[in-house]
C-alpha atoms as a PDB file:
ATOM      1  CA  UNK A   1     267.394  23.715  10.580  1.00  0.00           C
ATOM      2  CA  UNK A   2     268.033  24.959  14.018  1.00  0.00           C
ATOM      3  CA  UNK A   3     264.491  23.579  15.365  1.00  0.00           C
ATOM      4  CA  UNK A   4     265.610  20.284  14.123  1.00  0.00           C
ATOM      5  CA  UNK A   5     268.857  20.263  15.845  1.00  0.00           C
ATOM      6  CA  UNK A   6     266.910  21.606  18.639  1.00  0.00           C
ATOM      7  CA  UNK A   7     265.595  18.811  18.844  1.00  0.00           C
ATOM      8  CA  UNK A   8     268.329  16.021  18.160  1.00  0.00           C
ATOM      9  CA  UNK A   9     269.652  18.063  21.380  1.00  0.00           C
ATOM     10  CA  UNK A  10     266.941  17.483  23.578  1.00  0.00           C
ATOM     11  CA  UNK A  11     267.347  13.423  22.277  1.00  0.00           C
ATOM     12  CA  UNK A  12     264.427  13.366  19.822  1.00  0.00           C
ATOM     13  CA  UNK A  13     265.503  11.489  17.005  1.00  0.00           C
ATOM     14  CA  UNK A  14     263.732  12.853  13.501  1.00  0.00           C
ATOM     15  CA  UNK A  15     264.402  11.433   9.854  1.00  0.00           C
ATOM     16  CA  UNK A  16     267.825  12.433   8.846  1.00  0.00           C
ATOM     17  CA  UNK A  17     268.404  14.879   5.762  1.00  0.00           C
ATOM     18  CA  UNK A  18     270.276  13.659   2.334  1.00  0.00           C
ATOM     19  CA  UNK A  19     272.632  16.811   1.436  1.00  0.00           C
ATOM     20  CA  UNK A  20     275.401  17.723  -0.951  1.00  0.00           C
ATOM     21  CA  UNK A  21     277.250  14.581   0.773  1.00  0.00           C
ATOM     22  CA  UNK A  22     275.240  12.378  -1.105  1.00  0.00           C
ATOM     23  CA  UNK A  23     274.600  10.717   2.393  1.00  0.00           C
ATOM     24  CA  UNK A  24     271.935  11.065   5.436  1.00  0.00           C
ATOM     25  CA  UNK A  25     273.021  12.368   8.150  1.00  0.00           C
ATOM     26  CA  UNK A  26     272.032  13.591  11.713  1.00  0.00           C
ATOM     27  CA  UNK A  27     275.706  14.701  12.792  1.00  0.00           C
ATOM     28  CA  UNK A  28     275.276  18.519  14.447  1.00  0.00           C
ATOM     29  CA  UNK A  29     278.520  19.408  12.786  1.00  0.00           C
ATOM     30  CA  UNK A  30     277.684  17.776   9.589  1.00  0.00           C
ATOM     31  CA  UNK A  31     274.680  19.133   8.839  1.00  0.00           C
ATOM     32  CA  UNK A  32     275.848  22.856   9.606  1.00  0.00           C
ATOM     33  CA  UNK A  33     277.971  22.545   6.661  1.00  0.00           C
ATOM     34  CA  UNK A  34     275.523  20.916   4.374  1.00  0.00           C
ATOM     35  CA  UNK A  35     273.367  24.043   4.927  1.00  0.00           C
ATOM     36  CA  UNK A  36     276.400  26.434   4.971  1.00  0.00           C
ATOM     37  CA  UNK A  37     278.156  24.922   1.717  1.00  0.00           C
ATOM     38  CA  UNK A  38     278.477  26.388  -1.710  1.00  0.00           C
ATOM     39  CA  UNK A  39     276.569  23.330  -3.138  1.00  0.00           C
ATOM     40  CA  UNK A  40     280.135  21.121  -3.979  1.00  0.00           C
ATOM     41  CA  UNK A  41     279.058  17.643  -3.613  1.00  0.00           C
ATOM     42  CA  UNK A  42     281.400  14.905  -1.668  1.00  0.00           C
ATOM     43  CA  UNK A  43     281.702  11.494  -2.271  1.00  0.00           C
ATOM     44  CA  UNK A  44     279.366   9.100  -1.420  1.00  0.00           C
ATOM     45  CA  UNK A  45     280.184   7.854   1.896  1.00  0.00           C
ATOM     46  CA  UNK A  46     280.412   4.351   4.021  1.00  0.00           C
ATOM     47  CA  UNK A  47     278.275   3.551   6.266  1.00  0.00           C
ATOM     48  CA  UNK A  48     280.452   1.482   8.947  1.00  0.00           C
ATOM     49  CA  UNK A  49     279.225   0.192  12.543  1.00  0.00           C
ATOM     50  CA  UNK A  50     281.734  -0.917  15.022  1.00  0.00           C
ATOM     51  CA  UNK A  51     280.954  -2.956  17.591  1.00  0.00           C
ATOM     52  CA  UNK A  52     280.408  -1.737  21.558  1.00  0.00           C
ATOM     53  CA  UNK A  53     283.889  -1.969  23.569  1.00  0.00           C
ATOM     54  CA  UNK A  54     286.113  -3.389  20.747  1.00  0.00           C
ATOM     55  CA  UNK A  55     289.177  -1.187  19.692  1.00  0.00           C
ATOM     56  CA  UNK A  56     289.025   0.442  16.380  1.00  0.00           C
ATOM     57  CA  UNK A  57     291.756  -0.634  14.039  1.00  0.00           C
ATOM     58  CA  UNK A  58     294.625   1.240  13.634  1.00  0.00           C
ATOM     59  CA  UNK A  59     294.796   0.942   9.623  1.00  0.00           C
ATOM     60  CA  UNK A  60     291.062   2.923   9.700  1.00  0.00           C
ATOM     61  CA  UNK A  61     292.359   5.216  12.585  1.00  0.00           C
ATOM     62  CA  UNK A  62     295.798   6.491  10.735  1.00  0.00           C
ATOM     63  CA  UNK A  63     294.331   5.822   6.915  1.00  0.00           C
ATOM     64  CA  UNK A  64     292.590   8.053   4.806  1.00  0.00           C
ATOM     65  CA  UNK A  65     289.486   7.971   6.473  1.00  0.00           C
ATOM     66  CA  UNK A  66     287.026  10.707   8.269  1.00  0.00           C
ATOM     67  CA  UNK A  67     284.580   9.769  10.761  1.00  0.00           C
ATOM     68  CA  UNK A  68     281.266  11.271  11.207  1.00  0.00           C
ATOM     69  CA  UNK A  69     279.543  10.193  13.818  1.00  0.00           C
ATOM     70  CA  UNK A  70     275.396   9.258  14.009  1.00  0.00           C
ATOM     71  CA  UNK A  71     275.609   7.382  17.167  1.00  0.00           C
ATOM     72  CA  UNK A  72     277.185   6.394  19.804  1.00  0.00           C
ATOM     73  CA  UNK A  73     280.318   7.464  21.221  1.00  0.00           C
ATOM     74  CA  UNK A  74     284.152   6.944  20.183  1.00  0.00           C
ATOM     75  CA  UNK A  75     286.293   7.707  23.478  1.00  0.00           C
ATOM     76  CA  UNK A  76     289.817   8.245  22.724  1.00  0.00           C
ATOM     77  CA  UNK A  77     291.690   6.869  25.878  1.00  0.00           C
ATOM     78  CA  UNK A  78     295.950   6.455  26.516  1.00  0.00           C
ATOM     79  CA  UNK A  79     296.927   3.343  28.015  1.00  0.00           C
ATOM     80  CA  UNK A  80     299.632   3.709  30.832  1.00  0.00           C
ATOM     81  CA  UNK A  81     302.370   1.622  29.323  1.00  0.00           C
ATOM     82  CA  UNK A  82     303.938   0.974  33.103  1.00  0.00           C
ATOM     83  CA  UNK A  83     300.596   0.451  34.993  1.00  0.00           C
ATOM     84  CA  UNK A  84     298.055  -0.665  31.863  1.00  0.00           C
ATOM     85  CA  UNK A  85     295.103   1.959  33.179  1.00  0.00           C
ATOM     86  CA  UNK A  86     293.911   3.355  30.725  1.00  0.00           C
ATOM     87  CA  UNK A  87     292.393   7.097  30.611  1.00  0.00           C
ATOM     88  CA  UNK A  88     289.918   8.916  28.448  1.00  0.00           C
ATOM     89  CA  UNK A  89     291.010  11.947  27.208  1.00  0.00           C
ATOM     90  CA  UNK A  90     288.205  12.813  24.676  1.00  0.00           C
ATOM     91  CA  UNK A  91     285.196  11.566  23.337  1.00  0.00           C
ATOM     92  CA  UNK A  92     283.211  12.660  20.262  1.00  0.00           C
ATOM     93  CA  UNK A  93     279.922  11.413  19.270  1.00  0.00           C
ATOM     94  CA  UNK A  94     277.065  13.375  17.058  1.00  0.00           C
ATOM     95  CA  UNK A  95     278.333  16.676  17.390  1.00  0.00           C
ATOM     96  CA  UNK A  96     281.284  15.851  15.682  1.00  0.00           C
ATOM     97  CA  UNK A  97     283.859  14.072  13.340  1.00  0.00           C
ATOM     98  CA  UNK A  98     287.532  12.541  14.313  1.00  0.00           C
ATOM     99  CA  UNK A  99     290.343  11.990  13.834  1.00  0.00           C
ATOM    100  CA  UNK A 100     290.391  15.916  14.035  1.00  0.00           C
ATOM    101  CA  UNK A 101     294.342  15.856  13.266  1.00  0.00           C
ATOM    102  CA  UNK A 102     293.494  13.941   9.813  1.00  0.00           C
ATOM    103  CA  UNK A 103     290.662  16.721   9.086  1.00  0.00           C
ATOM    104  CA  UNK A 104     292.962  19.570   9.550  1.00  0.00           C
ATOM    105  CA  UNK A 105     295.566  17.886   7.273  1.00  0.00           C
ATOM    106  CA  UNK A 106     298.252  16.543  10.041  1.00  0.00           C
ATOM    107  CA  UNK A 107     299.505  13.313  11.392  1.00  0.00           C
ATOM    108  CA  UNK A 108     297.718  12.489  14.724  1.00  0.00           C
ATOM    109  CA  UNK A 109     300.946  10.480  17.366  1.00  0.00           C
ATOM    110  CA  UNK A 110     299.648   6.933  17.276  1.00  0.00           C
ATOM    111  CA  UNK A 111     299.531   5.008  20.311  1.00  0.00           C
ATOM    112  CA  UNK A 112     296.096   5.959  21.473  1.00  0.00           C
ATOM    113  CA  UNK A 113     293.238   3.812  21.892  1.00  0.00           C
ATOM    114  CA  UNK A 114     289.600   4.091  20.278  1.00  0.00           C
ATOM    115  CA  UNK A 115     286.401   2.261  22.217  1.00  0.00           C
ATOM    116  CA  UNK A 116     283.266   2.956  20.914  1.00  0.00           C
ATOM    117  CA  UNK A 117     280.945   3.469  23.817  1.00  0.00           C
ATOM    118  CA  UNK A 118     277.108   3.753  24.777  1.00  0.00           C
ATOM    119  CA  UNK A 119     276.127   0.935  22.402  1.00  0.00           C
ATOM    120  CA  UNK A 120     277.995   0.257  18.640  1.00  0.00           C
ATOM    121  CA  UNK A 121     278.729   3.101  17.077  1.00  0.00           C
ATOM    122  CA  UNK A 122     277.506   4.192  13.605  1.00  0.00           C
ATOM    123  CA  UNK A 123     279.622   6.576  11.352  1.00  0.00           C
ATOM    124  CA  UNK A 124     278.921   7.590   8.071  1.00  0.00           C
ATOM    125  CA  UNK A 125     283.302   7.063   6.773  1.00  0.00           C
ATOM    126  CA  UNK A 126     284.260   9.702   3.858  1.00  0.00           C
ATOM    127  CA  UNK A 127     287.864  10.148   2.341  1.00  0.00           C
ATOM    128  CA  UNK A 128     289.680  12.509   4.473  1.00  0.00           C
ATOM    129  CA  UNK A 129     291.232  14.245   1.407  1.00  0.00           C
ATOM    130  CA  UNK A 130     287.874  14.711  -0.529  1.00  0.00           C
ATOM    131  CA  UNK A 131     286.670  15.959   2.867  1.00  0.00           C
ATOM    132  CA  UNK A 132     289.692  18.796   3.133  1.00  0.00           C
ATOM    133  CA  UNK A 133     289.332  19.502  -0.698  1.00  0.00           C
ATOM    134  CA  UNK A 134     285.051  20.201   0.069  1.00  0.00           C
ATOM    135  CA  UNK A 135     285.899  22.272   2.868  1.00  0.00           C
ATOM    136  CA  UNK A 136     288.765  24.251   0.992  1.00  0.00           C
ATOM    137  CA  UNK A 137     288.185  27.875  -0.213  1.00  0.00           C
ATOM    138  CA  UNK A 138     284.539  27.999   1.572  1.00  0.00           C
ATOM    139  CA  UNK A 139     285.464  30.110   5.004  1.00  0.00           C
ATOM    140  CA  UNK A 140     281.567  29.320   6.646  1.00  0.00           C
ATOM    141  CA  UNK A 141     283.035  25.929   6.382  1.00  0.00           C
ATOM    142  CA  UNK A 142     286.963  26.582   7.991  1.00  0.00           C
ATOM    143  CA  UNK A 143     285.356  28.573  10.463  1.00  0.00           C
ATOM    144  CA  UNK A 144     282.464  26.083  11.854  1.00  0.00           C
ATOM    145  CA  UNK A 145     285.981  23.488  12.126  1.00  0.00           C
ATOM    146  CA  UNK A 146     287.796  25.810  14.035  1.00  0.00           C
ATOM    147  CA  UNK A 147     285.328  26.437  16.053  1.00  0.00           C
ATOM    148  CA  UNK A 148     285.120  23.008  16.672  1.00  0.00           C
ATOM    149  CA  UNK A 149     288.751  22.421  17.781  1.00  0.00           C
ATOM    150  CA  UNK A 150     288.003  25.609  20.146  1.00  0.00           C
ATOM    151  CA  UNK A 151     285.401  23.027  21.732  1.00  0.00           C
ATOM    152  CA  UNK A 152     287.914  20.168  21.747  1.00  0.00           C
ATOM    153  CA  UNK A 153     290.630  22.106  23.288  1.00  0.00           C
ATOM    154  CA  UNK A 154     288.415  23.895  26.105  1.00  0.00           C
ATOM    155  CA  UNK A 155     286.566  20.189  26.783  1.00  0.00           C
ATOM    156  CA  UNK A 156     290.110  18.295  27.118  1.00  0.00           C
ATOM    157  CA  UNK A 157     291.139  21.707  29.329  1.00  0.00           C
ATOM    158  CA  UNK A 158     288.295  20.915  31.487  1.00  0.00           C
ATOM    159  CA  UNK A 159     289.432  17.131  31.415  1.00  0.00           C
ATOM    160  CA  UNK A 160     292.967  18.061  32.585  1.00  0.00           C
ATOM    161  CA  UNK A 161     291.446  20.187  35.369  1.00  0.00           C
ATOM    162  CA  UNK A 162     288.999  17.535  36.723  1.00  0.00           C
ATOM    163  CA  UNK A 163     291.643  14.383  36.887  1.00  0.00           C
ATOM    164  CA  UNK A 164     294.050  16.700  38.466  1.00  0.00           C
ATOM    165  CA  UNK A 165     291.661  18.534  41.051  1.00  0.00           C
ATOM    166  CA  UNK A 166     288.972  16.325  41.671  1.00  0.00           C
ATOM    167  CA  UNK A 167     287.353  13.724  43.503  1.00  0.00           C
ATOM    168  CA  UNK A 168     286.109   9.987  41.707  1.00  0.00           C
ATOM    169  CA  UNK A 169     282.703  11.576  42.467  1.00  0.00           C
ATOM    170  CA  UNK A 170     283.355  14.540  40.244  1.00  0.00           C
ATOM    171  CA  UNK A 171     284.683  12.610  37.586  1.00  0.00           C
ATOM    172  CA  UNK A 172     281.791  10.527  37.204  1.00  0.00           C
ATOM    173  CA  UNK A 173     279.361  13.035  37.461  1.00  0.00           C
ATOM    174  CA  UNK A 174     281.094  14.776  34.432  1.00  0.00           C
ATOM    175  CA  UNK A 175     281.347  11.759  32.366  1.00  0.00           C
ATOM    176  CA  UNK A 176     277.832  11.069  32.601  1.00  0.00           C
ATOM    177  CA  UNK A 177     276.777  14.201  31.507  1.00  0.00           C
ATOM    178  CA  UNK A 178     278.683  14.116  28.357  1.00  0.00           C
ATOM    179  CA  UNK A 179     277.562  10.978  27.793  1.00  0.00           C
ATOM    180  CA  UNK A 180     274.031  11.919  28.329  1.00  0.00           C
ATOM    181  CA  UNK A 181     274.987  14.756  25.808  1.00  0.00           C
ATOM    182  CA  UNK A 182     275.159  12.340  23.083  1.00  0.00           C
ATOM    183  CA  UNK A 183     272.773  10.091  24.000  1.00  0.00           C
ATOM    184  CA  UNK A 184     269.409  10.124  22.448  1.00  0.00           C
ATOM    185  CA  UNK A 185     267.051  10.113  25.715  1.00  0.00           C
ATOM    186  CA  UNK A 186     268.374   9.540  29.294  1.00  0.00           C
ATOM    187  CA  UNK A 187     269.305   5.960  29.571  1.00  0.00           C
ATOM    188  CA  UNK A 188     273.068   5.646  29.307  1.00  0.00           C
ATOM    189  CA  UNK A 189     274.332   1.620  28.215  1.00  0.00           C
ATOM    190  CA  UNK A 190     277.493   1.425  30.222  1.00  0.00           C
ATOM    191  CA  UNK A 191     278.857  -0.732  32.931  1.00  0.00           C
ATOM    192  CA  UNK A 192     280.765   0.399  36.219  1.00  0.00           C
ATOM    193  CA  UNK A 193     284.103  -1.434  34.986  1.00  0.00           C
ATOM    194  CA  UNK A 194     283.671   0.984  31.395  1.00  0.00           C
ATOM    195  CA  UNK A 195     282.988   4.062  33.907  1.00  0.00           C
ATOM    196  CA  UNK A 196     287.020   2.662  35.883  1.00  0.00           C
ATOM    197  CA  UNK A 197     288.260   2.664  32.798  1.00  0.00           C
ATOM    198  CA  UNK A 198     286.983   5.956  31.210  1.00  0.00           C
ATOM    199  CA  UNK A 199     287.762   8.164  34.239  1.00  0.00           C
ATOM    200  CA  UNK A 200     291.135   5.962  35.511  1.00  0.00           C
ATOM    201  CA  UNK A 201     289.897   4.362  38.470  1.00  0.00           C
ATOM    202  CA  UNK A 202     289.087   1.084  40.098  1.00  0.00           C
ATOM    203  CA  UNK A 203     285.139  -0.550  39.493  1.00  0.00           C
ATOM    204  CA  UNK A 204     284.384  -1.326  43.389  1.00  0.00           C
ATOM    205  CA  UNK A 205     285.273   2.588  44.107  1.00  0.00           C
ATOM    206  CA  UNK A 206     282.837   3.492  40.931  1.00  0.00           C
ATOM    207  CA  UNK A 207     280.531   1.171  42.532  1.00  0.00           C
ATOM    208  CA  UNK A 208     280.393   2.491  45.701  1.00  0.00           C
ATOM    209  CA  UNK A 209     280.385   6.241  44.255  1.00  0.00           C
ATOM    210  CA  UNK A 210     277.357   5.473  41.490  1.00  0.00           C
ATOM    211  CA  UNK A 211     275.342   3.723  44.755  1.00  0.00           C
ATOM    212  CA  UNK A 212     275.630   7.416  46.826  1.00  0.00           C
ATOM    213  CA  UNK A 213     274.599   9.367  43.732  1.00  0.00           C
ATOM    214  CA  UNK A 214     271.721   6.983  43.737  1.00  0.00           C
ATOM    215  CA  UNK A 215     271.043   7.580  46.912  1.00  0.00           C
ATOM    216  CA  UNK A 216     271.138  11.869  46.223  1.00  0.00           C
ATOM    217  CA  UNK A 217     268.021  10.991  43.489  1.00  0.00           C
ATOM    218  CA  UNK A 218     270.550  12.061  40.706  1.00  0.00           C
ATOM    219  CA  UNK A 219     270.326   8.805  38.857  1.00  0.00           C
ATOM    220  CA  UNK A 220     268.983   5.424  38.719  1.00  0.00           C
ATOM    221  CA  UNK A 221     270.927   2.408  38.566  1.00  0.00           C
ATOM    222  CA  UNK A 222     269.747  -0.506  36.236  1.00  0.00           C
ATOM    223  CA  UNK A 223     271.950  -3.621  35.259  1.00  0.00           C
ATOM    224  CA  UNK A 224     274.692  -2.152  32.541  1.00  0.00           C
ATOM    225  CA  UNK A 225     272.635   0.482  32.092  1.00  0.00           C
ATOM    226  CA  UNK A 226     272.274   4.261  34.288  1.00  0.00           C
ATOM    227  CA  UNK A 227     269.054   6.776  33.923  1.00  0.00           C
ATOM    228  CA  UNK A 228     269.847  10.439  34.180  1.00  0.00           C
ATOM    229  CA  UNK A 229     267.233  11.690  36.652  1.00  0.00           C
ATOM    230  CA  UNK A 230     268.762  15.102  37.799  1.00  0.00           C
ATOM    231  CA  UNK A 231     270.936  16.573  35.736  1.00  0.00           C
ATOM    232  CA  UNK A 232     271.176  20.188  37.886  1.00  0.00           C
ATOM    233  CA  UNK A 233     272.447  18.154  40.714  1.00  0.00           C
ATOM    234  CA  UNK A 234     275.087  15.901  39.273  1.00  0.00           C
ATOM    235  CA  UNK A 235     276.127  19.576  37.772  1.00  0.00           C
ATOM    236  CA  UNK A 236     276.782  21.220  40.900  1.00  0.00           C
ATOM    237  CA  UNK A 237     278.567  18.233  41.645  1.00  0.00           C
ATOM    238  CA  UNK A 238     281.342  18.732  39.243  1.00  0.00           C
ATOM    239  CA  UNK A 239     281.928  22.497  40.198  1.00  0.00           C
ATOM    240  CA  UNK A 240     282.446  23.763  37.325  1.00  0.00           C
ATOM    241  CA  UNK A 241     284.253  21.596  35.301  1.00  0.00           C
ATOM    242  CA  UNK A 242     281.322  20.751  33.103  1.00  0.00           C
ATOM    243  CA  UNK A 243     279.961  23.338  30.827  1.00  0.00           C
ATOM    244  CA  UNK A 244     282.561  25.540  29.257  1.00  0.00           C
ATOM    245  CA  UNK A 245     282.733  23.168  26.205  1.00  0.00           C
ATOM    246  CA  UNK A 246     278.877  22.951  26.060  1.00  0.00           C
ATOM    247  CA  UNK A 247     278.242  26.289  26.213  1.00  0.00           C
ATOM    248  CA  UNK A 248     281.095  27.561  23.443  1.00  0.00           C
ATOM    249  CA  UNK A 249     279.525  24.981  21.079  1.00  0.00           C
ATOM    250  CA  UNK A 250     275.997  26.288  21.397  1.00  0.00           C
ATOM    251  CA  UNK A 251     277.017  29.637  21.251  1.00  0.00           C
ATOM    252  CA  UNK A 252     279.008  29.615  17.903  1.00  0.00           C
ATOM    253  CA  UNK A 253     277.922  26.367  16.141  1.00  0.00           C
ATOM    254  CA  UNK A 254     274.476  24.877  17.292  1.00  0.00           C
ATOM    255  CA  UNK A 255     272.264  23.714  20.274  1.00  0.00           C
ATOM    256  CA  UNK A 256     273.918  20.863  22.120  1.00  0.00           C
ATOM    257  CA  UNK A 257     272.984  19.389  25.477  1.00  0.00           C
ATOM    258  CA  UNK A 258     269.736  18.508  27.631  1.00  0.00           C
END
C-alpha cells in the first residue's frame, strides 16, 4: 500500500485499486480509508470531469455531493467584490476530497469560486451523507479526516503568511511546488495570466518573475506549460513558507511530494 503511494508521490501513475467504494481510485486520502475501513461498502460513485478553467457550478458545490479527486487540481479562490482580483486560498487535488465543510457535516459560506487547474479535472462524486454515514463509528477513519483538516489549516496558515510577507517571487515559487505536488511528472499545464490570478497579481509582473527563475535554472518555460527542473532552489526561495503542510501530511497520513 505504502510502496504504491510511494510511488503516485514521486508521479508514477500505476493501475488504480477497486475497494469497498465500489469505485477505482488513486486518491492518497481515499485509498487510506479503503485499507483502514471495517469493510462497509459506499455507494457506487460518479465519475465527473470538469473542464480546465471553467467555474464549477454552485448547485454541485453546495449540494449533496463529495469530491474525490484523481486528477488535476480544484483551486478554491475569493473574488474581490470592489477590485474583481481574485485570490487562491486553497487547492486540493489527489491527496484529498472537498468541499471539506460538507464532509464534516457543516454549511461551507458560499461566495467562493472553484477553477479546476493543471488540465480538466477528474473526480470520482459520492453522496456526501453516505460518505459521513461510512465514515461514522470507525475512529481510523475520523482520525485520517482530521488529520486532514490539520493539513488544510497549516497549508492556508502558510498561505496567509506568504501573501502578507512576501515577494511575487515567493509566491510563485510556492504555487508551483504545490502544483508540482499533484502533478503526475514535472510538467505543470498553466499559463502566466492563471499564475496572476492564483497568487493575486498582474501577468506582465508573473512574466517578468517566471523569465528570472528561468534564468536561476529552476524551471523551464514552454508555451502554457512550465517544467520543474530544481525543486531545492525554488524551495529556498520561498523561505519557509512551503513545507509545513507537506511534511504533517507525510508524517501522519501518507507520502506526498517529489
Amino acid at each position: 500500500m505504502l510502496q504504491y503511494i510511494d510511488r503516485i508521490s514521486k508521479g508514477h501513475l500505476q493501475l488504480p485499486i477497486q475497494g469497498v467504494l465500489g469505485m477505482q481510485t488513486s486518491n492518497l486520502l481515499v485509498r487510506l480509508m479503503i485499507e483502514a475501513s471495517d469493510g462497509r461498502p459506499l455507494p457506487v460513485a460518479k465519475q465527473m470531469s470538469f473542464k480546465a478553467g471553467a467555474r464549477m457550478p454552485d448547485e454541485l458545490l453546495y449540494g449533496e455531493n463529495a469530491f474525490i479527486i484523481e486528477k488535476g487540481v480544484a483551486a478554491t479562490l475569493l473574488r474581490s467584490p470592489r477590485t474583481g482580483r481574485t485570490s487562491e486560498v486553497s487547492m486540493c487535488g489527489f491527496e484529498g476530497l472537498f468541499p471539506l465543510g460538507l464532509v464534516l457535516d457543516m454549511h461551507p459560506p458560499r461566495g467562493y469560486v472553484v477553477l479546476p487547474q493543471l488540465g480538466d479535472l477528474e473526480a470520482n462524486v459520492v453522496d456526501v451523507t453516505a460518505f459521513r454515514e461510512w465514515v461514522a463509528g470507525q475512529s481510523k477513519l475520523e482520525r485520517m479526516l482530521l488529520d486532514y483538516l490539520y493539513f488544510q489549516l497549516v497549508e492556508k496558515n502558510t498561505t496567509i503568511a506568504c501573501m502578507d510577507q512576501q515577494g511575487v517571487e515567493e509566491r510563485i515559487c510556492r504555487w508551483l511546488l504545490m502544483c508540482h505536488d499533484r502533478t503526475f511528472g514535472d510538467f505543470i499545464r498553466i499559463t502566466h495570466e492563471e499564475i496572476a490570478q492564483m497568487i493575486s497579481s498582474y501577468r506582465p509582473t508573473v512574466t517578468n518573475t517566471v523569465h528570472q527563475l528561468e534564468e536561476t535554472g529552476a524551471i523551464k518555460l514552454y508555451r502554457g506549460q512550465i517544467e520543474m527542473l530544481n525543486r531545492h532552489k525554488l524551495i529556498e526561495i520561498c523561505d519557509g513558507t512551503y513545507g509545513p503542510a507537506e511534511q504533517f501530511y507525510r508524517q501522519h497520513l501518507a507520502p506526498f511530494g517529489k
